[in-house]
N, C-alpha and C. Protein backbone atom coordinates (compact mmCIF):
# COMPACT_ATOMS: atom_id res chain seq x y z
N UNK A 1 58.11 -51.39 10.20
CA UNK A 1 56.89 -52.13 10.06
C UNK A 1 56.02 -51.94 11.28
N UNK A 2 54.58 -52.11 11.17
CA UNK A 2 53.62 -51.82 11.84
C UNK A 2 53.25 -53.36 12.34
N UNK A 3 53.29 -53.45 14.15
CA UNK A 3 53.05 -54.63 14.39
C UNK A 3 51.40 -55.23 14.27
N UNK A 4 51.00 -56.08 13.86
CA UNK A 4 49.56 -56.26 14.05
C UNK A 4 49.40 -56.89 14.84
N UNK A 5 47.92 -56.27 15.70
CA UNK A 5 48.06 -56.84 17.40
C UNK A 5 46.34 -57.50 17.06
N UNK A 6 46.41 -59.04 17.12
CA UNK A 6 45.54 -59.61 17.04
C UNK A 6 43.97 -59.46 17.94
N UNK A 7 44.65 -58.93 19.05
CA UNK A 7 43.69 -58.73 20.19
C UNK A 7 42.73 -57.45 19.97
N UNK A 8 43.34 -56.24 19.27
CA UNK A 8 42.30 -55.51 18.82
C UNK A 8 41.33 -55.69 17.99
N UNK A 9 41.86 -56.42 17.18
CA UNK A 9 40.13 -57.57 15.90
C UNK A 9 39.49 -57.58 17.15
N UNK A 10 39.69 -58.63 18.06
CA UNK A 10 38.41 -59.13 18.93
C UNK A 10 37.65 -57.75 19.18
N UNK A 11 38.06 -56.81 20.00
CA UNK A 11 37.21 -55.91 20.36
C UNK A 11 36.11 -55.53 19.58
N UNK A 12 35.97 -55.47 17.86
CA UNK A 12 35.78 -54.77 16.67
C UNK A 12 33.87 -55.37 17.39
N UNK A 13 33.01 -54.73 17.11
CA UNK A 13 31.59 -54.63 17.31
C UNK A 13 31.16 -55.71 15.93
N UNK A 14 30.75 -56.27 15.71
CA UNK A 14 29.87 -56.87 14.59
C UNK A 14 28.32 -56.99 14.56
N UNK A 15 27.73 -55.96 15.08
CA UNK A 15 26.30 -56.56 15.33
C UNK A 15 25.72 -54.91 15.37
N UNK A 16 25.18 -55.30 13.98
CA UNK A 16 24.38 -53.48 13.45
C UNK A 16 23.45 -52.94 14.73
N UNK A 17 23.79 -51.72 15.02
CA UNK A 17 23.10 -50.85 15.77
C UNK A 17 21.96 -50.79 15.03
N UNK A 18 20.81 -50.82 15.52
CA UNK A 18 19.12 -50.97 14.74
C UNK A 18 18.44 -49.57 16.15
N UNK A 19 19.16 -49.44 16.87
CA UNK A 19 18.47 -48.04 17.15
C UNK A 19 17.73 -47.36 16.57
N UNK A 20 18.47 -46.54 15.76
CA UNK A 20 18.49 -45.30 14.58
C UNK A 20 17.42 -45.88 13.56
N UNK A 21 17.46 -47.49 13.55
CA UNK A 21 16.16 -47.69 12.25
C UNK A 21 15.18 -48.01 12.92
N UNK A 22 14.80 -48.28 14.06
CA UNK A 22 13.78 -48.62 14.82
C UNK A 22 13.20 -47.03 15.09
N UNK A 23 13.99 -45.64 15.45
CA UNK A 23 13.18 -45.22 15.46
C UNK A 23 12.38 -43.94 14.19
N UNK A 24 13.33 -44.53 12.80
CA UNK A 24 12.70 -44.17 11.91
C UNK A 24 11.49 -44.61 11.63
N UNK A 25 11.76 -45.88 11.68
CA UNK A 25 10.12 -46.85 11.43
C UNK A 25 9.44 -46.36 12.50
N UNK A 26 9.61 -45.74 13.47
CA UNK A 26 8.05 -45.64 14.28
C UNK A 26 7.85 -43.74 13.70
N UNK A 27 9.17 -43.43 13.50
CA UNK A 27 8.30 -41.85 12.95
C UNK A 27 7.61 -42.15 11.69
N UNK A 28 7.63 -43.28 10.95
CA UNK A 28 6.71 -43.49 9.70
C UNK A 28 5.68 -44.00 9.69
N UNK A 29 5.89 -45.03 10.97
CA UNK A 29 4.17 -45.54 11.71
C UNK A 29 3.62 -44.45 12.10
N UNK A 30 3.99 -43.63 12.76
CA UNK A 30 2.85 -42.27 13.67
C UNK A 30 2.50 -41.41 12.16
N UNK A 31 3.41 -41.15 11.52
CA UNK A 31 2.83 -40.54 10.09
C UNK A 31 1.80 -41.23 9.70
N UNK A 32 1.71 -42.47 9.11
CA UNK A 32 1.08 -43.33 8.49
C UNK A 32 -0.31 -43.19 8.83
N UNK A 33 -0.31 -43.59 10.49
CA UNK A 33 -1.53 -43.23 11.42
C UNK A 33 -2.17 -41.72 11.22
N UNK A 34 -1.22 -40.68 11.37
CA UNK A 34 -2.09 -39.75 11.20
C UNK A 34 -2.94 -39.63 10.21
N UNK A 35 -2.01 -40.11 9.01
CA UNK A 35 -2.49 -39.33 7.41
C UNK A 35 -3.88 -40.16 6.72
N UNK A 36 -3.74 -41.13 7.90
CA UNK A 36 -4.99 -42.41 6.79
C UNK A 36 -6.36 -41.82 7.33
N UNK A 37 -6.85 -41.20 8.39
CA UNK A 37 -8.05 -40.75 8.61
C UNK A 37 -8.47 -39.58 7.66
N UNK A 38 -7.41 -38.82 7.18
CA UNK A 38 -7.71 -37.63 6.75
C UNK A 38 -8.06 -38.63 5.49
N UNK A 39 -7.70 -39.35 4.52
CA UNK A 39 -7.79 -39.82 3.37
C UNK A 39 -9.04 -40.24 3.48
N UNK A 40 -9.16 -41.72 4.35
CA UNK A 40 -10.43 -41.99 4.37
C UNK A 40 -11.87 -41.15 4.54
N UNK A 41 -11.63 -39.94 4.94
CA UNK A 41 -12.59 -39.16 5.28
C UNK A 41 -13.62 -38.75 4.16
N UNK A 42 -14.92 -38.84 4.11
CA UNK A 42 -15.42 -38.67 3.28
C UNK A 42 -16.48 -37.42 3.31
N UNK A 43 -17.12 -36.42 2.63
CA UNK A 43 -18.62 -35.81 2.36
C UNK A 43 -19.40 -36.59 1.60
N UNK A 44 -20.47 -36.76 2.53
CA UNK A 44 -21.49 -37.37 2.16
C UNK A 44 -22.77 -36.36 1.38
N UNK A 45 -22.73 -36.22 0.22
CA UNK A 45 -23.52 -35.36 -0.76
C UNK A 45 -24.68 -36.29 -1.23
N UNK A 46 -25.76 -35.26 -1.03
CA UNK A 46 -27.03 -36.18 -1.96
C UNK A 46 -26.89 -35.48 -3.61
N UNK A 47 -26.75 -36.51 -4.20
CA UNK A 47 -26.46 -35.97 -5.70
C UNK A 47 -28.18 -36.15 -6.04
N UNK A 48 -28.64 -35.72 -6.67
CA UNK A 48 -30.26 -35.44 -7.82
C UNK A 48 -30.04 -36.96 -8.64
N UNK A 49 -31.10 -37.35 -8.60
CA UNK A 49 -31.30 -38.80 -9.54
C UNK A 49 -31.37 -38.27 -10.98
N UNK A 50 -31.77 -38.98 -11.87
CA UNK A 50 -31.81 -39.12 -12.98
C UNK A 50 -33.52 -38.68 -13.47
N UNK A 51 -34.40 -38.51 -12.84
CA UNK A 51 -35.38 -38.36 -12.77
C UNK A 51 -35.87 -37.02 -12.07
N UNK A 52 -34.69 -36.05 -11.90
CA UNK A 52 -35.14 -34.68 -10.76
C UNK A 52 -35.86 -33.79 -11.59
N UNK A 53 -36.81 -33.17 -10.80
CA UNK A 53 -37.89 -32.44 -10.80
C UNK A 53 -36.89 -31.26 -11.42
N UNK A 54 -37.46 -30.46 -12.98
CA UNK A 54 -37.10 -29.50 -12.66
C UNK A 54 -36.96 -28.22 -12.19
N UNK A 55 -36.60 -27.27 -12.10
CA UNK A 55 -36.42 -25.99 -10.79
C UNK A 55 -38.33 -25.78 -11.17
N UNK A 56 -38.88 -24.86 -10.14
CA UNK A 56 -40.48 -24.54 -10.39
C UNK A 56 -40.57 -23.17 -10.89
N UNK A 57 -38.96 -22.61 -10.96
CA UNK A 57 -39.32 -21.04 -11.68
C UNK A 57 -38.02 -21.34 -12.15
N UNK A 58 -37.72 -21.00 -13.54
CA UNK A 58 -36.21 -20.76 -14.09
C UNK A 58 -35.52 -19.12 -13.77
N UNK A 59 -34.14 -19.42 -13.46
CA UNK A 59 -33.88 -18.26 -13.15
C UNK A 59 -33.60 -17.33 -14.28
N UNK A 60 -33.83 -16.04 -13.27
CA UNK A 60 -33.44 -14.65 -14.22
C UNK A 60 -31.91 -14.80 -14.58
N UNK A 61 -31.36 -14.47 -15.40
CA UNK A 61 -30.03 -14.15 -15.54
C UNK A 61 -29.82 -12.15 -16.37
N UNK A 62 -29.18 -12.19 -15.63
CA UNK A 62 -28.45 -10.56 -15.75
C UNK A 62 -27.49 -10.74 -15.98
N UNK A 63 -26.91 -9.87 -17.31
CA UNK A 63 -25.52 -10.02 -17.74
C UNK A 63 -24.93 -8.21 -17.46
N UNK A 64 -24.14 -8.88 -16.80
CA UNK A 64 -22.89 -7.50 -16.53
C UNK A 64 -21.94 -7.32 -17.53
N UNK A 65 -21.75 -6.41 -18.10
CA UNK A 65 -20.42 -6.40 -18.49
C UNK A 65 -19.53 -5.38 -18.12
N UNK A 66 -18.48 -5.64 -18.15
CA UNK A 66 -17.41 -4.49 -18.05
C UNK A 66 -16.19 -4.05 -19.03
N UNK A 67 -16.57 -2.77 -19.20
CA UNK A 67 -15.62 -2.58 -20.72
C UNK A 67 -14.24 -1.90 -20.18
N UNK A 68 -13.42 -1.95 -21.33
CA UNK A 68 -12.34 -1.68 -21.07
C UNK A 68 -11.98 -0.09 -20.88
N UNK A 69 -13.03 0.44 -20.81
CA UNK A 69 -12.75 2.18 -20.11
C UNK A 69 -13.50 2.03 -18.72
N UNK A 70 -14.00 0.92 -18.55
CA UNK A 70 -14.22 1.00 -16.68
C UNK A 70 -15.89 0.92 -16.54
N UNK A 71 -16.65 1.27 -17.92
CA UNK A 71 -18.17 1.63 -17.71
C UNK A 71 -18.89 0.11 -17.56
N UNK A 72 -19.88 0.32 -17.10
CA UNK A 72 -20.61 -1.17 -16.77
C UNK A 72 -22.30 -0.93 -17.64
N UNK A 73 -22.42 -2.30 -18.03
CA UNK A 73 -23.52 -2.69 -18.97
C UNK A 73 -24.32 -3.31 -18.18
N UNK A 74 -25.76 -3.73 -18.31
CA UNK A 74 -26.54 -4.06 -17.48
C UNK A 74 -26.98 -4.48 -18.91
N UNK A 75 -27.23 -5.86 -19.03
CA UNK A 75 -28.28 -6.10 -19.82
C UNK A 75 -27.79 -5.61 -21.59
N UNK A 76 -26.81 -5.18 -21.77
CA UNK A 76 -26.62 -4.32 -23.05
C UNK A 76 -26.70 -2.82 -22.96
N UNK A 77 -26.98 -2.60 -21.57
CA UNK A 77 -27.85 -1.26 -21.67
C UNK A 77 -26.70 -0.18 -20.96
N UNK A 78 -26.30 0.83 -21.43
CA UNK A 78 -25.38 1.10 -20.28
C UNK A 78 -25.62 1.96 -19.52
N UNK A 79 -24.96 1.55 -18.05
CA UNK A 79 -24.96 2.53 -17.13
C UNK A 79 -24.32 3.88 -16.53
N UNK A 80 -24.82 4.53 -15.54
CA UNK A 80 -24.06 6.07 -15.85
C UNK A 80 -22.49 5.68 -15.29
N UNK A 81 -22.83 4.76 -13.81
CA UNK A 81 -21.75 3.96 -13.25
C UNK A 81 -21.65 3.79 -12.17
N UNK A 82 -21.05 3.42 -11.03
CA UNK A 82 -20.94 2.58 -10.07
C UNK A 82 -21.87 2.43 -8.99
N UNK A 83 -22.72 3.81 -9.02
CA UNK A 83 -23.93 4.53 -8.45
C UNK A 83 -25.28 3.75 -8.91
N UNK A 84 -25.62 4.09 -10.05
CA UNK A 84 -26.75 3.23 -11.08
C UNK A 84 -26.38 1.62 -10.49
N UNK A 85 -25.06 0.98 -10.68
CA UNK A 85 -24.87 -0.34 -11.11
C UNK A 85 -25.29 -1.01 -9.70
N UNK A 86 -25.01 -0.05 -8.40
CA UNK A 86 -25.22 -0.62 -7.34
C UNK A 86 -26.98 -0.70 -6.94
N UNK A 87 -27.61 0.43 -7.20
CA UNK A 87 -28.95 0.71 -7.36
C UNK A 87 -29.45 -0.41 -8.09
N UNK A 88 -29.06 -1.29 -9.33
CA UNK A 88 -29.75 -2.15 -10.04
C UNK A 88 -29.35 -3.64 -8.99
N UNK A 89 -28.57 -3.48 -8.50
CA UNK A 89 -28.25 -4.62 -8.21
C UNK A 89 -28.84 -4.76 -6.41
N UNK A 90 -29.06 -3.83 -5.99
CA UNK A 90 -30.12 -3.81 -4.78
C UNK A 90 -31.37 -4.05 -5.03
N UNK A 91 -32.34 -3.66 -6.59
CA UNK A 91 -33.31 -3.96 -7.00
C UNK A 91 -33.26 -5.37 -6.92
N UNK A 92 -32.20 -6.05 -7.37
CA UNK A 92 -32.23 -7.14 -8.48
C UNK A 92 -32.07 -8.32 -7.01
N UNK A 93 -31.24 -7.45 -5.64
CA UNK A 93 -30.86 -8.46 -4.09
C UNK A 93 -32.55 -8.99 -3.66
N UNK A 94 -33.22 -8.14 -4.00
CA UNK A 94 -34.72 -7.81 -3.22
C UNK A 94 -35.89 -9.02 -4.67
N UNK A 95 -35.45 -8.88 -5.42
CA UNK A 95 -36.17 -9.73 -6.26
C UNK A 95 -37.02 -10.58 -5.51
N UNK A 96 -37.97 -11.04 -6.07
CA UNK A 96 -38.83 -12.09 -5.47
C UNK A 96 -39.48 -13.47 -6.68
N UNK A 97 -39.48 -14.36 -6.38
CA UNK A 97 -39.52 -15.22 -5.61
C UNK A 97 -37.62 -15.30 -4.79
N UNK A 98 -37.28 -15.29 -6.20
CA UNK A 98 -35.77 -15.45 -6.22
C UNK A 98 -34.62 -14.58 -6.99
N UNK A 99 -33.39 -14.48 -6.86
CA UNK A 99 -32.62 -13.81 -6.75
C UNK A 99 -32.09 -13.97 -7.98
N UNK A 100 -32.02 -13.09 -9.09
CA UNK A 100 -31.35 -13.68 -10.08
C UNK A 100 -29.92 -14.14 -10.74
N UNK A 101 -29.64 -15.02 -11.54
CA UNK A 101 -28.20 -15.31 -12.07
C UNK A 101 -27.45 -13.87 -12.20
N UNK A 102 -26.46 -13.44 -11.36
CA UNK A 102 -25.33 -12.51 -12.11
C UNK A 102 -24.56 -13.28 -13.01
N UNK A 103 -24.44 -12.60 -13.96
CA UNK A 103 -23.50 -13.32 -15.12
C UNK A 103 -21.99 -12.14 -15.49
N UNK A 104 -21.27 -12.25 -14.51
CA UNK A 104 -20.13 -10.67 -14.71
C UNK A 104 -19.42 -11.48 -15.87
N UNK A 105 -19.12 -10.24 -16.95
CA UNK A 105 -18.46 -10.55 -18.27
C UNK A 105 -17.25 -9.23 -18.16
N UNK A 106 -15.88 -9.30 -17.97
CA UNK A 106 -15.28 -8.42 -18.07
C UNK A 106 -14.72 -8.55 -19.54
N UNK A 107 -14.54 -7.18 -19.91
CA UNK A 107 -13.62 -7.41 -21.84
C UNK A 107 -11.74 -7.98 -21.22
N UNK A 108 -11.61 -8.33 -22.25
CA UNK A 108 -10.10 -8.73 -22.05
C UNK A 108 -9.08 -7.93 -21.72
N UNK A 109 -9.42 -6.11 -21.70
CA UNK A 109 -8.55 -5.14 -21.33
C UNK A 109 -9.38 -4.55 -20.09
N UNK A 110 -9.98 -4.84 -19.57
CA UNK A 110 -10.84 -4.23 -18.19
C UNK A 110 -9.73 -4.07 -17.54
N UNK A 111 -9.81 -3.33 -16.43
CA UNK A 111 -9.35 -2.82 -15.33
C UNK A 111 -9.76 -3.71 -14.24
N UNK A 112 -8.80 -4.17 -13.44
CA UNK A 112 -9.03 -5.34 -12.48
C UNK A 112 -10.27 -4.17 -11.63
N UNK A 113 -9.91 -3.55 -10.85
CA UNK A 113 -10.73 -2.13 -9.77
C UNK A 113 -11.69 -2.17 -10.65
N UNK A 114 -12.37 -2.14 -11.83
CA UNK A 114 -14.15 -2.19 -11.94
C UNK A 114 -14.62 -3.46 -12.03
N UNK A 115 -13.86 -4.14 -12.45
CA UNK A 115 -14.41 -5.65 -12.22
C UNK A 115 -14.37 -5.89 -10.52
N UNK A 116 -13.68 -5.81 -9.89
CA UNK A 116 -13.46 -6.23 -8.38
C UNK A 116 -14.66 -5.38 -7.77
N UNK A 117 -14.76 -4.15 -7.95
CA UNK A 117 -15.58 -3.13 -7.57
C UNK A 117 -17.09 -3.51 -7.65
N UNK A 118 -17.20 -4.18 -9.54
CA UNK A 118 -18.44 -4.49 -9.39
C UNK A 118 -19.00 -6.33 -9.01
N UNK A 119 -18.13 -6.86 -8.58
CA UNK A 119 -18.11 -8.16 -7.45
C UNK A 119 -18.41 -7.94 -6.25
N UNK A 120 -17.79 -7.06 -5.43
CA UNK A 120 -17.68 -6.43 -3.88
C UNK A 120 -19.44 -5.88 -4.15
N UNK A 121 -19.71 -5.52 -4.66
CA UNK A 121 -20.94 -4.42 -4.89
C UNK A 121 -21.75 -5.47 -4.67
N UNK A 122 -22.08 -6.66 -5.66
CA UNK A 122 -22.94 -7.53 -5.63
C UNK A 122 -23.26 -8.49 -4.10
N UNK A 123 -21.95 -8.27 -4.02
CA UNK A 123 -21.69 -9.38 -2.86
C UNK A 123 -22.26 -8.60 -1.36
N UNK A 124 -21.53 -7.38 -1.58
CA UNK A 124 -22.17 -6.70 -0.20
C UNK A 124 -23.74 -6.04 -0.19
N UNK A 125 -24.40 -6.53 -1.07
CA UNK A 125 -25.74 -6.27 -1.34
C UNK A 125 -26.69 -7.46 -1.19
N UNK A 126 -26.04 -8.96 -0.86
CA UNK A 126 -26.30 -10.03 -1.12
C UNK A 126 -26.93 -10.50 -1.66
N UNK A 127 -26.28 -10.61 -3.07
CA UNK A 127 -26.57 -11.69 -3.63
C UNK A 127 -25.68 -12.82 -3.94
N UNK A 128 -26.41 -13.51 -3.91
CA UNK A 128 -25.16 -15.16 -3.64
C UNK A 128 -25.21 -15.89 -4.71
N UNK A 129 -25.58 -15.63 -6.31
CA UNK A 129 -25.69 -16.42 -7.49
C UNK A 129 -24.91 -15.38 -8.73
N UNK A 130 -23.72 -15.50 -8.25
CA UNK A 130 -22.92 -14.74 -9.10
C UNK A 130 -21.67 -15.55 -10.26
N UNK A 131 -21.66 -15.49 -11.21
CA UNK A 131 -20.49 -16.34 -11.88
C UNK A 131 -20.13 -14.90 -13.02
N UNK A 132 -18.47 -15.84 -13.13
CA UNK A 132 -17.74 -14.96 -13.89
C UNK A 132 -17.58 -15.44 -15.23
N UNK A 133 -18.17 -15.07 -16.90
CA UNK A 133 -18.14 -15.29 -18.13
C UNK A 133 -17.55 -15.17 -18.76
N UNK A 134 -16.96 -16.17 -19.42
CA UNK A 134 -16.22 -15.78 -20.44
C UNK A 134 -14.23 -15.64 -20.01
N UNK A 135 -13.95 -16.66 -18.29
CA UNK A 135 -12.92 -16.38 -17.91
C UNK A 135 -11.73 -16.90 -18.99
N UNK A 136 -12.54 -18.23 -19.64
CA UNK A 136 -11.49 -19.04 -20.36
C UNK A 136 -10.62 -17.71 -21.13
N UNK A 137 -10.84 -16.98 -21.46
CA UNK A 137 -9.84 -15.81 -22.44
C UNK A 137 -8.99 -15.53 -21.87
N UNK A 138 -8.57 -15.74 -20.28
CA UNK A 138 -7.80 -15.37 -19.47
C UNK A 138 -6.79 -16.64 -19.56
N UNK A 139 -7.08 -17.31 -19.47
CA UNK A 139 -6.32 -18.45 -19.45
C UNK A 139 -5.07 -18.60 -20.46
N UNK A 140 -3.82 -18.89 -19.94
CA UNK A 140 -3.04 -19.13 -20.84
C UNK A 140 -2.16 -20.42 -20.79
């Protein structure tokens, strides 16, 4: 038999170490602190009333397309290719008053490289009113 020695109970600790949770709670306070400025942070946008003037010239819109052998459309009209498409679209940077809507329409079998090609083109020619038509088909 195993003697039981009363005097070792006494030694036994009864009183939870709160170290270890004291300094969880302050790594969740310094979190807390950081993360609430970023939340609160706001942009302040002037949105158009209900009453806005509308534009004083409507824009041009130009429709691109791009077919699935790589050739590019201007308008319906087609072009010889990447040469022509850039030439129309330096005409079209220089426009005046204003710059008109690109409207890029790729077919559903295009080649990523003429679509990208004819984005980069627009862009490094600047024009800055470009959208892509017709993406929802991509979507799955």
């Amino acid at each position: 038999m195993i003697p039981i020695d009363d005097s070792a109970d006494a030694d036994v600790m009864v009183d939870i170490n709160t170290t270890p949770l004291v300094d969880v709670l302050l790594v969740l306070l310094v979190m807390l602190i950081i993360t609430i400025p970023i939340q609160l942070h706001s942009v302040n946008i002037e949105m158009p009333g209900r009453n806005a003037p509308p534009p004083p010239v409507q824009p041009q819109v130009v429709r691109i397309d791009v077919t699935a052998g790589g050739a590019f459309l201007w308008n319906g009209e087609a072009l010889s290719g990447r040469a022509e498409l850039e030439d129309r679209l330096r005409t079209a940077a220089a426009g005046q008053p204003q710059q008109p809507e690109i409207h890029l329409r790729p077919a559903p079998r295009a080649k990523y490289e003429a679509v990208a090609a004819a984005l980069a083109s627009a862009q490094r020619l600047g024009l800055t009113k470009i959208g892509l038509i017709g993406s929802e088909q991509f979507a799955r």
